[in-house]
Protein backbone atom coordinates (compact mmCIF):
# COMPACT_ATOMS: atom_id res chain seq x y z
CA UNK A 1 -24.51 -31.73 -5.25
CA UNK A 2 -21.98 -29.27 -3.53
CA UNK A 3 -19.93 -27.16 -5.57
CA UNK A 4 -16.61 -27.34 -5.02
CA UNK A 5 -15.08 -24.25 -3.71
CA UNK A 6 -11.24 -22.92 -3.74
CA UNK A 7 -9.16 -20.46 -1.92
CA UNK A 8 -6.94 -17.66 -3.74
CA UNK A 9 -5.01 -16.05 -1.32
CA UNK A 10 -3.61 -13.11 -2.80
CA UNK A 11 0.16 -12.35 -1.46
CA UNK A 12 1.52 -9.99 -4.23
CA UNK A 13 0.93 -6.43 -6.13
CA UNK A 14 1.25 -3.36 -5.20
CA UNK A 15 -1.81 -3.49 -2.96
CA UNK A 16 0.08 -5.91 -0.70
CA UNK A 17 3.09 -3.53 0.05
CA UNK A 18 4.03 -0.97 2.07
CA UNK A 19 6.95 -0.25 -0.30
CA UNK A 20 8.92 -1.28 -2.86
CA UNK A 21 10.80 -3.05 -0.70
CA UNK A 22 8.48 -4.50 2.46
CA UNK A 23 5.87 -7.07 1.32
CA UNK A 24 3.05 -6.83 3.96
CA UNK A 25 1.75 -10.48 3.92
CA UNK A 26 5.48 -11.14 5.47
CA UNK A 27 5.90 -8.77 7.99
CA UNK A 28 5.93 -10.76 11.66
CA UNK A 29 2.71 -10.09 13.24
CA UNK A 30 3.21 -11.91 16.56
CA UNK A 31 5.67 -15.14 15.93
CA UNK A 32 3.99 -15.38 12.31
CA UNK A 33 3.90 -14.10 9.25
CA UNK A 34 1.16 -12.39 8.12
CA UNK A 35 0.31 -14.27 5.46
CA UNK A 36 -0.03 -17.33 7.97
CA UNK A 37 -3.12 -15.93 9.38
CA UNK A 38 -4.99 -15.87 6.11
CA UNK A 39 -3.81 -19.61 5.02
CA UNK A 40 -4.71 -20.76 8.23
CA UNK A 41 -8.05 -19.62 7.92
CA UNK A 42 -8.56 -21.08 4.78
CA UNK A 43 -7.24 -24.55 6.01
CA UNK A 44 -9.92 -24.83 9.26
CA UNK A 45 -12.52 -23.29 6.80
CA UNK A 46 -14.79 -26.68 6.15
CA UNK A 47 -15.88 -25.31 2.54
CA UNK A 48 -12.88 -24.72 0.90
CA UNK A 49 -11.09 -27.56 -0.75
CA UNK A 50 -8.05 -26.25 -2.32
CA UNK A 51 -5.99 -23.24 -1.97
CA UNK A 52 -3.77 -21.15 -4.69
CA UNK A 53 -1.27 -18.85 -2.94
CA UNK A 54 -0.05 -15.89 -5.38
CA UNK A 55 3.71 -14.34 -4.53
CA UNK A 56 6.50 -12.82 -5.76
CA UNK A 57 9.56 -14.78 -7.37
CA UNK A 58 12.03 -14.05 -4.78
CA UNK A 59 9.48 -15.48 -1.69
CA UNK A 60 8.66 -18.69 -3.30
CA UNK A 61 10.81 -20.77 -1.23
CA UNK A 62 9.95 -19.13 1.65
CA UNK A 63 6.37 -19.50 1.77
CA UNK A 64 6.55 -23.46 0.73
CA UNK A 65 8.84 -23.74 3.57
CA UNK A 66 6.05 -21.78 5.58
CA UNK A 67 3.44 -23.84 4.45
CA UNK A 68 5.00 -27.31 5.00
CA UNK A 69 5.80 -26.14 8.53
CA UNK A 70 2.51 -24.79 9.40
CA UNK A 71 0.83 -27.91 7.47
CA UNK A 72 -1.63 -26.30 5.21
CA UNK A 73 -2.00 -29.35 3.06
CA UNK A 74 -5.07 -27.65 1.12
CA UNK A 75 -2.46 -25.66 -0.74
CA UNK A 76 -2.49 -27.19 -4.30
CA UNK A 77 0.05 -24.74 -5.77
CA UNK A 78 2.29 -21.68 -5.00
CA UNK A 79 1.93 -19.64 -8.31
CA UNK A 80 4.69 -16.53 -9.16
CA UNK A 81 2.69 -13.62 -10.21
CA UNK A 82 3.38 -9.98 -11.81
CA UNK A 83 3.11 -6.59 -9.23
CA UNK A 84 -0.15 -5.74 -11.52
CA UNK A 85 -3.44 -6.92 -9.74
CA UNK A 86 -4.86 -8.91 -13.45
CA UNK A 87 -1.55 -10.27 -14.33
CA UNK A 88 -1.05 -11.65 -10.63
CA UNK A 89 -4.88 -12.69 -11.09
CA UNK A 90 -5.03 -14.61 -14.32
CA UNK A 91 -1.81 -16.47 -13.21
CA UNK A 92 -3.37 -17.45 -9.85
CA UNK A 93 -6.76 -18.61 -11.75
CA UNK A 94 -4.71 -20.66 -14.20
CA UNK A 95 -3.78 -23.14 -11.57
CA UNK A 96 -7.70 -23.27 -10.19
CA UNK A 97 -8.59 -26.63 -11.38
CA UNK A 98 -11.19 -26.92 -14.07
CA UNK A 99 -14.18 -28.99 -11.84
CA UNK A 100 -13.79 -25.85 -9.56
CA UNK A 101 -17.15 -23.57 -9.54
CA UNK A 102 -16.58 -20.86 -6.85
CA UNK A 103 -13.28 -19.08 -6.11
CA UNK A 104 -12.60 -17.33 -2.69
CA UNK A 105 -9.96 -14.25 -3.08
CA UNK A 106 -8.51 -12.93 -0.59
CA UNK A 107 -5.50 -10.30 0.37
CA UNK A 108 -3.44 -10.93 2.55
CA UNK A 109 -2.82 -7.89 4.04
CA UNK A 110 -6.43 -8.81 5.65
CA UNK A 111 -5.04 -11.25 8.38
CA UNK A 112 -8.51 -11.41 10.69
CA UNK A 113 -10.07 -13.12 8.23
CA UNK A 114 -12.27 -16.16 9.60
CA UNK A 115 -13.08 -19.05 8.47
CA UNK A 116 -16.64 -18.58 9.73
CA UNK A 117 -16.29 -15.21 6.91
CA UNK A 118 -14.80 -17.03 3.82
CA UNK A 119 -17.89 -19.77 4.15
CA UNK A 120 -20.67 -16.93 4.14
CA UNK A 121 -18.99 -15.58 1.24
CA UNK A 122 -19.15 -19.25 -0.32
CA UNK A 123 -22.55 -19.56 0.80
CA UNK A 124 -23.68 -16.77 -1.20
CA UNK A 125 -21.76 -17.52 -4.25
CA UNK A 126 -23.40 -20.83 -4.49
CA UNK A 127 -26.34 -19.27 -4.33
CA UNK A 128 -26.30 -16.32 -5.65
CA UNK A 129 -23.12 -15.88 -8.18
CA UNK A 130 -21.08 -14.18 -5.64
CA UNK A 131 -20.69 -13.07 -1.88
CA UNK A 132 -18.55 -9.85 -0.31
CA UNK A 133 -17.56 -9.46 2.47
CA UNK A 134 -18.58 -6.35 3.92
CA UNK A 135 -19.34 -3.70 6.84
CA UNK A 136 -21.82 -1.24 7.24
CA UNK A 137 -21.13 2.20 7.32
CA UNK A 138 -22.86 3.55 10.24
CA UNK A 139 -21.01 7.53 10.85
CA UNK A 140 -22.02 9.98 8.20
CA UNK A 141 -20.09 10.51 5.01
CA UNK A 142 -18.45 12.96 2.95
CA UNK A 143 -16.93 13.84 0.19
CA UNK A 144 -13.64 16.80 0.70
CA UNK A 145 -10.90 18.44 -0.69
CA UNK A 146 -7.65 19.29 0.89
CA UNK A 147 -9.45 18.66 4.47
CA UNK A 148 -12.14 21.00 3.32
CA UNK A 149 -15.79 19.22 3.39
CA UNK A 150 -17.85 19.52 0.22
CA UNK A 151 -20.52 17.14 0.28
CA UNK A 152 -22.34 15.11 2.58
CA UNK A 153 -23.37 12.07 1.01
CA UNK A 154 -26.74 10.97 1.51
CA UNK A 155 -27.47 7.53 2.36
CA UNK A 156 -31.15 6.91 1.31
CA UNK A 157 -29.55 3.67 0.70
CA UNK A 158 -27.21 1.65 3.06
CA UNK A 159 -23.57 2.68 2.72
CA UNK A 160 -21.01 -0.23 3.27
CA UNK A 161 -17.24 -0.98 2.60
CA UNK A 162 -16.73 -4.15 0.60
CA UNK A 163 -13.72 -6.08 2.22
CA UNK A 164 -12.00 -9.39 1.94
CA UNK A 165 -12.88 -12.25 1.69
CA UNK A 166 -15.08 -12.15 -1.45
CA UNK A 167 -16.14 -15.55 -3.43
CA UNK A 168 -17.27 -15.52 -7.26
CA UNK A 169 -17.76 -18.15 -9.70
CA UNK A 170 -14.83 -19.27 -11.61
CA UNK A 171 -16.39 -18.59 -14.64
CA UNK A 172 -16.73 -15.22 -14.35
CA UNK A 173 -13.45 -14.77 -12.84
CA UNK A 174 -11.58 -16.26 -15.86
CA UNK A 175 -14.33 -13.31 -18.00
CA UNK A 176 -12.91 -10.71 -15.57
CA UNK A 177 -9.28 -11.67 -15.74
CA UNK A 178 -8.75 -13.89 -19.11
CA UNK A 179 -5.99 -15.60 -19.89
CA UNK A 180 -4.20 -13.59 -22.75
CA UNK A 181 -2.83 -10.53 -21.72
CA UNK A 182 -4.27 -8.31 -24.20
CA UNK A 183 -7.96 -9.20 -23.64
CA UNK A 184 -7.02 -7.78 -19.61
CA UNK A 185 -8.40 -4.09 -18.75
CA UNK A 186 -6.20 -2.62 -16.03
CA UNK A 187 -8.99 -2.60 -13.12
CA UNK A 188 -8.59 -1.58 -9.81
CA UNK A 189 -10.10 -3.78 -7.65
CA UNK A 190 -11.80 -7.77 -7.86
CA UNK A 191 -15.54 -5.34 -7.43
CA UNK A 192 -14.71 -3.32 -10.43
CA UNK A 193 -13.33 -6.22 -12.51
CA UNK A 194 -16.02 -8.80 -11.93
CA UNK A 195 -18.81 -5.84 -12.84
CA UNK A 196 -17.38 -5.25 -15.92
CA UNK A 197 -18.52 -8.69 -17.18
CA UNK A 198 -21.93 -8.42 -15.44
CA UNK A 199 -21.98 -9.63 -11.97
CA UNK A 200 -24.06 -8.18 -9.29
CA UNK A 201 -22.21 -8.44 -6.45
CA UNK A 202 -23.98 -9.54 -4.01
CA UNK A 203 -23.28 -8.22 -0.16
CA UNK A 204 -22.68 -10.23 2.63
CA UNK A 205 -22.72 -8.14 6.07
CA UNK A 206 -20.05 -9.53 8.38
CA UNK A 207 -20.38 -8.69 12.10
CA UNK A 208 -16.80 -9.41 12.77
CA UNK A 209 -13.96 -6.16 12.90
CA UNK A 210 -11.44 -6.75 10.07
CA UNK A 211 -8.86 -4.23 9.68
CA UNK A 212 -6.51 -4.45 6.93
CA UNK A 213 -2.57 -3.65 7.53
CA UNK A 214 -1.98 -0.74 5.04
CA UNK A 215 1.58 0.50 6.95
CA UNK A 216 3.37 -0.67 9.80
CA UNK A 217 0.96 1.34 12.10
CA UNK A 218 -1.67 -0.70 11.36
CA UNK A 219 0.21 -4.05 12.84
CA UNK A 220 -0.53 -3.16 16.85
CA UNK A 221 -4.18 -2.60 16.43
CA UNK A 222 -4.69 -5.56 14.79
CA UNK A 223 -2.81 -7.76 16.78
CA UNK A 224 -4.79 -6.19 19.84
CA UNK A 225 -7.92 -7.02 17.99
CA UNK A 226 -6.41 -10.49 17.27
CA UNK A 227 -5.95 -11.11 21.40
């Protein structure tokens, strides 16, 4: 039997702005939002069955009026959440419904995400527990400070940067981000918060170029990317 799998599409915290006052999952990238891109993916993605959009307070109207125009009907609810990464978490994962085994979160600010991406990701959390996205690291690396190098780090190993999307169980989720606030430990990332209750994340390479929109630089190379 399949296990059901969800989307969390994460459209709030700090990590989605570029400052206090421009949200990046709603800057116009083209003749769409940002945020568009992701929940679009997430609708033509044939493993995902729901979706749980995370926002701020003041864009809640806005993004149901965005989603009942671009007809996203997996979206099951539009959840307010806090600016704090566990608080906007555990909200999101409250509306997951309970039958659910695998969750898929993703940013926003990641708009090339593909729907051929978020099923790998659910392919290996079936499987395995979890699935990242993520990209090998191919040029050397380093370690510096203040532009001076210090250390070259040396990859016996394979070096890679974990992206978006990345798919875990709920279970462990709801470990990582419970529900009462003072059981939450202030982590910085999904990675860091899941392996803190044990998982093992497991890696899945992605051949695809994702680039995530940290300032409004970043929005012409994507969309050339995009064409």
């Amino acid at each position: 039997m399949k296990q059901t799998a969800w989307g969390l599409v994460m459209a709030t915290g700090k990590s989605e702005q570029l400052s206090s006052e421009i949200e990046t999952p709603f800057l116009y990238l083209n003749d769409r939002p940002v945020l568009a891109y992701s929940l679009s993916a997430f609708m033509q993605c044939p493993d995902i069955e729901g979706i749980v959009v995370v926002i701020s307070k003041e864009r809640a109207e806005s993004v149901l009026g965005m989603v009942q125009m671009l007809g996203i009907s997996k979206v099951k609810k539009i959840v307010v959440g806090g600016a704090r990464r566990p608080t906007a978490m555990a909200a999101g994962l409250e509306h997951v419904a309970e039958d659910v085994a695998c969750v898929c979160v993703h940013d926003a600010s990641w708009p090339m995400v593909t729907p051929e991406q978020i099923t790998e990701t659910v392919k290996s959390a079936r499987r395995h527990g979890s699935g990242v996205a993520a990209i090998e690291i191919l040029e050397p690396v380093v370690e510096g400070r203040k532009n001076v190098l210090e250390t070259r780090v040396e990859a016996d190993g394979r070096l890679w940067t974990a992206i978006s999307p990345q798919t875990y169980t709920r279970e462990d989720l709801r470990k990582a981000y419970p529900k009462a606030a003072k059981n939450r430990k202030n982590h910085s990332d999904d990675l860091e918060a899941v392996m803190s209750v044990g998982v093992d994340p497991r890696l899945v390479p992605t051949g695809s170029i994702s680039l995530r929109i940290r300032s409004a630089d970043d929005l012409a190379p994507v969309l050339a990317l995009m064409k």
